[in-house]
N, C-alpha and C. Protein backbone atom coordinates (compact mmCIF):
# COMPACT_ATOMS: atom_id res chain seq x y z
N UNK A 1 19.15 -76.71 -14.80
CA UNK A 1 19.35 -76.64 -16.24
C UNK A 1 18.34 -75.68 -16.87
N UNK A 2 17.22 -75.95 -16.36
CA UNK A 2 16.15 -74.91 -17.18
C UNK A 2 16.10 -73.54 -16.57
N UNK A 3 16.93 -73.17 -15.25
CA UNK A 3 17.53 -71.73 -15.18
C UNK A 3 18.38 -71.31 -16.35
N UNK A 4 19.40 -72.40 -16.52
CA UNK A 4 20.57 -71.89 -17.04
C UNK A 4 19.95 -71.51 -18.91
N UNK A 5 18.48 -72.43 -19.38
CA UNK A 5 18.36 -72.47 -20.52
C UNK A 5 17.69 -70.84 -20.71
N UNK A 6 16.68 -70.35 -19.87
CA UNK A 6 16.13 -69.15 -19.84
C UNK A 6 17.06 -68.54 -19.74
N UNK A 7 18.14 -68.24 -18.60
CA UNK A 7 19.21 -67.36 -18.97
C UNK A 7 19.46 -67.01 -20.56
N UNK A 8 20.06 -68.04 -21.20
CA UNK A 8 20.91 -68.14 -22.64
C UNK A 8 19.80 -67.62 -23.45
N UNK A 9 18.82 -68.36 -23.50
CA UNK A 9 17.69 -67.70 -24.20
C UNK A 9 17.14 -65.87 -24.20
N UNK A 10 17.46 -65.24 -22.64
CA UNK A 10 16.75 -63.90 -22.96
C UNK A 10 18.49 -63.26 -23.47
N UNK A 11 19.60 -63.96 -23.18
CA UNK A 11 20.79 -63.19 -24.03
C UNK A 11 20.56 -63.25 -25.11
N UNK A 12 20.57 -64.75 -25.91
CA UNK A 12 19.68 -64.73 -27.47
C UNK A 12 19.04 -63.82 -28.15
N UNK A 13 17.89 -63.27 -27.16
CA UNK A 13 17.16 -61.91 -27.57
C UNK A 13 17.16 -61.07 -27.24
N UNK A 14 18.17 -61.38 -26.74
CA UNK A 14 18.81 -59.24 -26.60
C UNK A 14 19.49 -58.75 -27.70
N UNK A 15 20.35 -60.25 -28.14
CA UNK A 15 21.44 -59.96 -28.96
C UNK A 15 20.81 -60.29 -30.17
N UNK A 16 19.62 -60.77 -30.33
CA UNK A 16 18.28 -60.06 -31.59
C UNK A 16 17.92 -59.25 -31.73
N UNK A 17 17.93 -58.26 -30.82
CA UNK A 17 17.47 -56.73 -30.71
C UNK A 17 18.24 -56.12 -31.57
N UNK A 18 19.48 -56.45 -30.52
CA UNK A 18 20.72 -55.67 -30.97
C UNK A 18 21.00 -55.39 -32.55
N UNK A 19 21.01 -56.57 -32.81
CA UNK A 19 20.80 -57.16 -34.79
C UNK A 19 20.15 -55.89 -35.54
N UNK A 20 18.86 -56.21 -34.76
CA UNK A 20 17.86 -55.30 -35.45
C UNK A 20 17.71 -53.99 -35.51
N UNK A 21 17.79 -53.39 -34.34
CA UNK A 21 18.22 -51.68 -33.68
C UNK A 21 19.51 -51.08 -34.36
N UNK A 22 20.81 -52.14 -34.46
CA UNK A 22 22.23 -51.21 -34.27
C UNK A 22 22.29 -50.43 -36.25
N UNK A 23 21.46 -50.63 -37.02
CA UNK A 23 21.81 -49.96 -38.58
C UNK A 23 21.69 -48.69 -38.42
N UNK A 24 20.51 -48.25 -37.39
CA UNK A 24 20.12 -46.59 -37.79
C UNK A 24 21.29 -45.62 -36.45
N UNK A 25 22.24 -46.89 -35.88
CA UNK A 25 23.12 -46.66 -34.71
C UNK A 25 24.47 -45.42 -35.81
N UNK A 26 24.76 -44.50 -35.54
CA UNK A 26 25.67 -43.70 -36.19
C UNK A 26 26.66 -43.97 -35.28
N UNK A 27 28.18 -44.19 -36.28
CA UNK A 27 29.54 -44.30 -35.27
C UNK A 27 29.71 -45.65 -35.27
N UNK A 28 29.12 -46.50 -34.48
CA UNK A 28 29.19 -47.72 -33.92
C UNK A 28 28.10 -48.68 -34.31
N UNK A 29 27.10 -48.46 -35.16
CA UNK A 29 26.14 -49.76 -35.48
C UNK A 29 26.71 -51.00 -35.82
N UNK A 30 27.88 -50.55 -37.16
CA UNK A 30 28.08 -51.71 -37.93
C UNK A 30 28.75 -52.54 -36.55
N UNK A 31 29.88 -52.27 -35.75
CA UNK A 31 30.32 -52.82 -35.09
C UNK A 31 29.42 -53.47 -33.61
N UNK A 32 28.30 -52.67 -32.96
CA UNK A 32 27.63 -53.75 -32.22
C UNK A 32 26.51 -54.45 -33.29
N UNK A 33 26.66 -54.55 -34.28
CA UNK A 33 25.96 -55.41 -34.90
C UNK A 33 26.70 -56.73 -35.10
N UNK A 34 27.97 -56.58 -35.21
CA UNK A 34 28.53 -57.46 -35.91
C UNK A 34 28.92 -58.42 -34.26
N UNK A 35 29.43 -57.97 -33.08
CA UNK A 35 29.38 -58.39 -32.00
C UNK A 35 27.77 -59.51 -31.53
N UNK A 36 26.63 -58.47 -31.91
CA UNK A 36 25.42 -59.19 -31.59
C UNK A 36 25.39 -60.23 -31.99
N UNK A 37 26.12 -60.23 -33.74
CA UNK A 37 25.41 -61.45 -34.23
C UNK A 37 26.24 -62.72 -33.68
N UNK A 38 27.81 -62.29 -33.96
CA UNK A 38 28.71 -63.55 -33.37
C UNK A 38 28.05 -63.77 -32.01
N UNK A 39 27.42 -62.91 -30.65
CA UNK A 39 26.88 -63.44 -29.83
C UNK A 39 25.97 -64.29 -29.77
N UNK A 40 24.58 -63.84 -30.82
CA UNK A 40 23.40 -64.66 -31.22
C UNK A 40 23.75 -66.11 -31.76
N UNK A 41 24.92 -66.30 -32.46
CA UNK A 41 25.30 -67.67 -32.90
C UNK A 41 25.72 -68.60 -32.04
N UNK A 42 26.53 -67.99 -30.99
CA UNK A 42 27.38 -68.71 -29.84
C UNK A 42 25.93 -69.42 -29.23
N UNK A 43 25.22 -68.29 -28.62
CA UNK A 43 24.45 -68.57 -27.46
C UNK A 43 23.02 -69.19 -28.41
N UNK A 44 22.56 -69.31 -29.84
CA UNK A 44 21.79 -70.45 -30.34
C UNK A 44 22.27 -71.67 -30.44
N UNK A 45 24.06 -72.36 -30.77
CA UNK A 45 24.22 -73.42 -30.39
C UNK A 45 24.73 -73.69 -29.21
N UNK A 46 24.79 -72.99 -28.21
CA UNK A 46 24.37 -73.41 -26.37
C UNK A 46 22.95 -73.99 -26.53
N UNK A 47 21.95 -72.64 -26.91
CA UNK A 47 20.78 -73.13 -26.54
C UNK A 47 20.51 -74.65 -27.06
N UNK A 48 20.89 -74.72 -28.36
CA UNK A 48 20.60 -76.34 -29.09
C UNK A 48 21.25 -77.03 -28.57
N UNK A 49 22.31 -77.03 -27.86
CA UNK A 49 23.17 -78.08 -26.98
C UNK A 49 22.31 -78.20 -25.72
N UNK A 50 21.12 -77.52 -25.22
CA UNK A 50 20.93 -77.67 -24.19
C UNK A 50 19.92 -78.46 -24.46
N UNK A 51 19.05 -78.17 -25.69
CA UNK A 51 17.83 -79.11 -25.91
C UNK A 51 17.95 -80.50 -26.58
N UNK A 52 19.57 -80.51 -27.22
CA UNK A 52 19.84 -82.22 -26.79
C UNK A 52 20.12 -82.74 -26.01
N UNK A 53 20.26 -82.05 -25.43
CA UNK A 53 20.79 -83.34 -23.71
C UNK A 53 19.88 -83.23 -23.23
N UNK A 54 17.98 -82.36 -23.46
CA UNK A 54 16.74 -83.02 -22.87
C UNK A 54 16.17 -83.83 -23.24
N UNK A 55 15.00 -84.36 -22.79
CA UNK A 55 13.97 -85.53 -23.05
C UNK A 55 13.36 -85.27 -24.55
N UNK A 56 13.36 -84.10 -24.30
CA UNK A 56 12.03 -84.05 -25.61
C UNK A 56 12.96 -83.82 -27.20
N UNK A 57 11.76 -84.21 -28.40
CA UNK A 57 12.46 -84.65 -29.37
C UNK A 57 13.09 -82.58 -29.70
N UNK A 58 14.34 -83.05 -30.74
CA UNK A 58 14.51 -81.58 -31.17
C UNK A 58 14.23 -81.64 -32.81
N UNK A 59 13.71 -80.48 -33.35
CA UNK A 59 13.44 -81.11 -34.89
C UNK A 59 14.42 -80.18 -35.44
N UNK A 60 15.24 -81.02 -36.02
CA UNK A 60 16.54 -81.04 -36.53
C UNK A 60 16.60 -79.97 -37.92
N UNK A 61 15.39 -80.32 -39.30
CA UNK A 61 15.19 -78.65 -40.06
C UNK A 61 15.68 -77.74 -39.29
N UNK A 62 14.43 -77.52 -38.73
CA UNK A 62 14.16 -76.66 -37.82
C UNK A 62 15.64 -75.73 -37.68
N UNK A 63 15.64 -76.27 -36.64
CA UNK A 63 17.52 -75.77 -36.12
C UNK A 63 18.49 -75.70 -37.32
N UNK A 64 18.78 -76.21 -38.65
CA UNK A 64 19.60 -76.30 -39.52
C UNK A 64 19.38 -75.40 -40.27
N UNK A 65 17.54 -75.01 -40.61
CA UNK A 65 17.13 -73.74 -41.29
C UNK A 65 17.81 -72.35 -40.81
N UNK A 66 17.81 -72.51 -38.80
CA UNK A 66 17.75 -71.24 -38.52
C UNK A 66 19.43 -70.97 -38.61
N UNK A 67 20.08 -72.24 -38.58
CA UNK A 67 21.23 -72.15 -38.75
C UNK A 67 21.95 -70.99 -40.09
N UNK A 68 21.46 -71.76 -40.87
CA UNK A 68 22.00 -71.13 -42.11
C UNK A 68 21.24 -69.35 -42.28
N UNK A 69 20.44 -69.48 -41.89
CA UNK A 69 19.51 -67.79 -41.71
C UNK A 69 20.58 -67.11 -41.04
N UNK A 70 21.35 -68.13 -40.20
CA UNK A 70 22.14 -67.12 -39.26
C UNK A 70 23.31 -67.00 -39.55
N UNK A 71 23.81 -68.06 -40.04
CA UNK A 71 25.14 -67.68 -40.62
C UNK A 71 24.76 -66.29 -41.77
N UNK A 72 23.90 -66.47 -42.34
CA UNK A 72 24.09 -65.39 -43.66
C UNK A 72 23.52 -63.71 -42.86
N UNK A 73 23.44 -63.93 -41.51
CA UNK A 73 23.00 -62.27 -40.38
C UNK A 73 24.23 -62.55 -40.50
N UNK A 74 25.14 -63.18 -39.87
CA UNK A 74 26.88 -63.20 -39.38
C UNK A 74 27.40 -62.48 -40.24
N UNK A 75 27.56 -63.15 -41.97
CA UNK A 75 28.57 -62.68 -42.62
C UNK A 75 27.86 -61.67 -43.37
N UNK A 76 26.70 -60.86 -43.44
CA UNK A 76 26.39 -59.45 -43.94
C UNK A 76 26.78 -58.43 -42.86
N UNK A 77 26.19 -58.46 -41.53
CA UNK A 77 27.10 -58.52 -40.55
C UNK A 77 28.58 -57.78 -40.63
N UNK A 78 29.37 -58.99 -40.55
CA UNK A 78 30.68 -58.77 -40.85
C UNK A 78 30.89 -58.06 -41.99
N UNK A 79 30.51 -58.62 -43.43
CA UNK A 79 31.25 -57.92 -44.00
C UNK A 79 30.68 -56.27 -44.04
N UNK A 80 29.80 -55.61 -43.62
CA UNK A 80 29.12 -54.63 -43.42
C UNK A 80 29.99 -53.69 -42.60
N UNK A 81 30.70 -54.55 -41.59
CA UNK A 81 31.36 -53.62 -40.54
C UNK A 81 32.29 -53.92 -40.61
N UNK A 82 33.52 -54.80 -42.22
CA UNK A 82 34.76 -54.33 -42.37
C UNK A 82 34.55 -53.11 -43.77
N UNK A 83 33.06 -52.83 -44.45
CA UNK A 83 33.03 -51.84 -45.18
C UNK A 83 33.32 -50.60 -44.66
N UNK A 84 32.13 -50.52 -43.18
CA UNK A 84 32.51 -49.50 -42.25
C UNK A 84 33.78 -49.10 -41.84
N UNK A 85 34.75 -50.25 -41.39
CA UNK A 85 35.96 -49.44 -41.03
C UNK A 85 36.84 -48.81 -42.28
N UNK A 86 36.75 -49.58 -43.32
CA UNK A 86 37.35 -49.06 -44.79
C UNK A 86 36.52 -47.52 -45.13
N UNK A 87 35.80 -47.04 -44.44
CA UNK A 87 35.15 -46.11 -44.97
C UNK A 87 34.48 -45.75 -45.68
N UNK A 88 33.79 -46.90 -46.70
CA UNK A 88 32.90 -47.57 -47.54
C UNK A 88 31.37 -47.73 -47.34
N UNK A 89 30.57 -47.42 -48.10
CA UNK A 89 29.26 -47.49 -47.17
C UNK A 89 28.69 -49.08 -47.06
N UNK A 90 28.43 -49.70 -46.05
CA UNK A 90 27.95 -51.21 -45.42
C UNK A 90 26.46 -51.00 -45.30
N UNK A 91 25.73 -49.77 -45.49
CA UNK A 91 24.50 -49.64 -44.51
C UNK A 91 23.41 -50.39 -44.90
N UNK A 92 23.39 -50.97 -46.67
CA UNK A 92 22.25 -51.67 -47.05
C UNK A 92 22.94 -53.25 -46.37
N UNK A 93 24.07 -53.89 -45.77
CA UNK A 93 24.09 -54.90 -45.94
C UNK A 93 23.58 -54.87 -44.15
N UNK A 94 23.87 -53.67 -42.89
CA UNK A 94 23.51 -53.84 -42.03
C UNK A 94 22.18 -54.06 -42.03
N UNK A 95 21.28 -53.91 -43.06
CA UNK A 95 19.48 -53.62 -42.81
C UNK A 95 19.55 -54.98 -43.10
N UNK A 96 20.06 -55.45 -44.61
CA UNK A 96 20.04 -56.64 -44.42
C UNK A 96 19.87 -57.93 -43.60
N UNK A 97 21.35 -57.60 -42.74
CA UNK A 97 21.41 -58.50 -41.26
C UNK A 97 19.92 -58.77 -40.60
N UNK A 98 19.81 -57.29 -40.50
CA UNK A 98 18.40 -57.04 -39.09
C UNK A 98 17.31 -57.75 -39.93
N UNK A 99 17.02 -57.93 -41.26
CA UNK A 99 15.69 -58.19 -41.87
C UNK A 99 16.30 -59.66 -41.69
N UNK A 100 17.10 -60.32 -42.12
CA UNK A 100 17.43 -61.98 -42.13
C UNK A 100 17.29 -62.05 -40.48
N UNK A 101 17.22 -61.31 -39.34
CA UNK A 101 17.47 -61.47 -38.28
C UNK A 101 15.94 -61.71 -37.64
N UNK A 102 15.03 -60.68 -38.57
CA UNK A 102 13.77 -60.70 -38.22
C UNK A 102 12.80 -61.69 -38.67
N UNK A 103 13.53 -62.42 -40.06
CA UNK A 103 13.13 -63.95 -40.80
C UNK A 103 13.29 -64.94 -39.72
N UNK A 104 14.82 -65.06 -38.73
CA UNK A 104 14.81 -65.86 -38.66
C UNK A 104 14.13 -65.97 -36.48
N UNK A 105 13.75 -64.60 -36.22
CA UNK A 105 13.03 -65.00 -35.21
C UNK A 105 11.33 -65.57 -35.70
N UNK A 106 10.97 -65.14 -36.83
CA UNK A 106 9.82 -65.65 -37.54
C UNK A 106 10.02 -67.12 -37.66
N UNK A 107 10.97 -67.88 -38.10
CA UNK A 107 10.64 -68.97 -38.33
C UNK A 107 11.07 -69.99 -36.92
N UNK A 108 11.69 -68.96 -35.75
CA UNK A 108 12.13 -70.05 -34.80
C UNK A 108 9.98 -69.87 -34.41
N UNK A 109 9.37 -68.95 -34.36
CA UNK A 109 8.24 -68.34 -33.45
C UNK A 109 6.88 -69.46 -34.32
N UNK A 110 6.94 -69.72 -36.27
CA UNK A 110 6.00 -69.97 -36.50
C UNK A 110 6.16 -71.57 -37.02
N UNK A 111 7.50 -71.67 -36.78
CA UNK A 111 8.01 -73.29 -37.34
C UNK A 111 6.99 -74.35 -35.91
């Protein structure tokens, strides 16, 4: 199990990178951004599914804060990269993403 949790975890932060890196990406940012983040969401409630079915306590804020941090990377995100395909400029809502993305590795790192 604690293979499988490190696995999910360094995808987690790849697909934090990704968040953060893909705005200044020309062509294709908005769209691996918007992929990263639906990835980053999947694979944070794996990871929280994995740390309830351990021993130790999980603190529930905690996880609900980063929750909502993340839903609101998702849907700037998204709607950023259906501006992009409309031909519309998305680019302040992609920086957006990456800065809520960079809040919310701050508060998983200082919570």
């Amino acid at each position: 199990m604690e293979t499988l949790r490190i696995v999910l975890y360094v995808l987690h932060m790849i697909a934090m990178i990704a968040i953060v890196i893909s705005p200044p990406i020309p062509g294709s940012g908005h769209r691996v951004q918007a992929w990263a983040a639906r990835a980053q969401l999947i694979l944070g409630l794996l990871l929280t599914g994995i740390a309830e079915a351990g021993d130790d306590p999980v603190n529930h804020a905690k996880i609900g804060t980063k929750l909502v941090v993340m839903i609101a990377v998702l849907a700037c995100a998204e709607i950023g990269n259906a501006k992009d395909k409309r031909g519309e400029n998305g680019t302040a809502l992609a920086w957006t993403a990456a800065g809520l993305a960079v809040v919310n590795a701050a508060i998983a790192f200082l919570w």
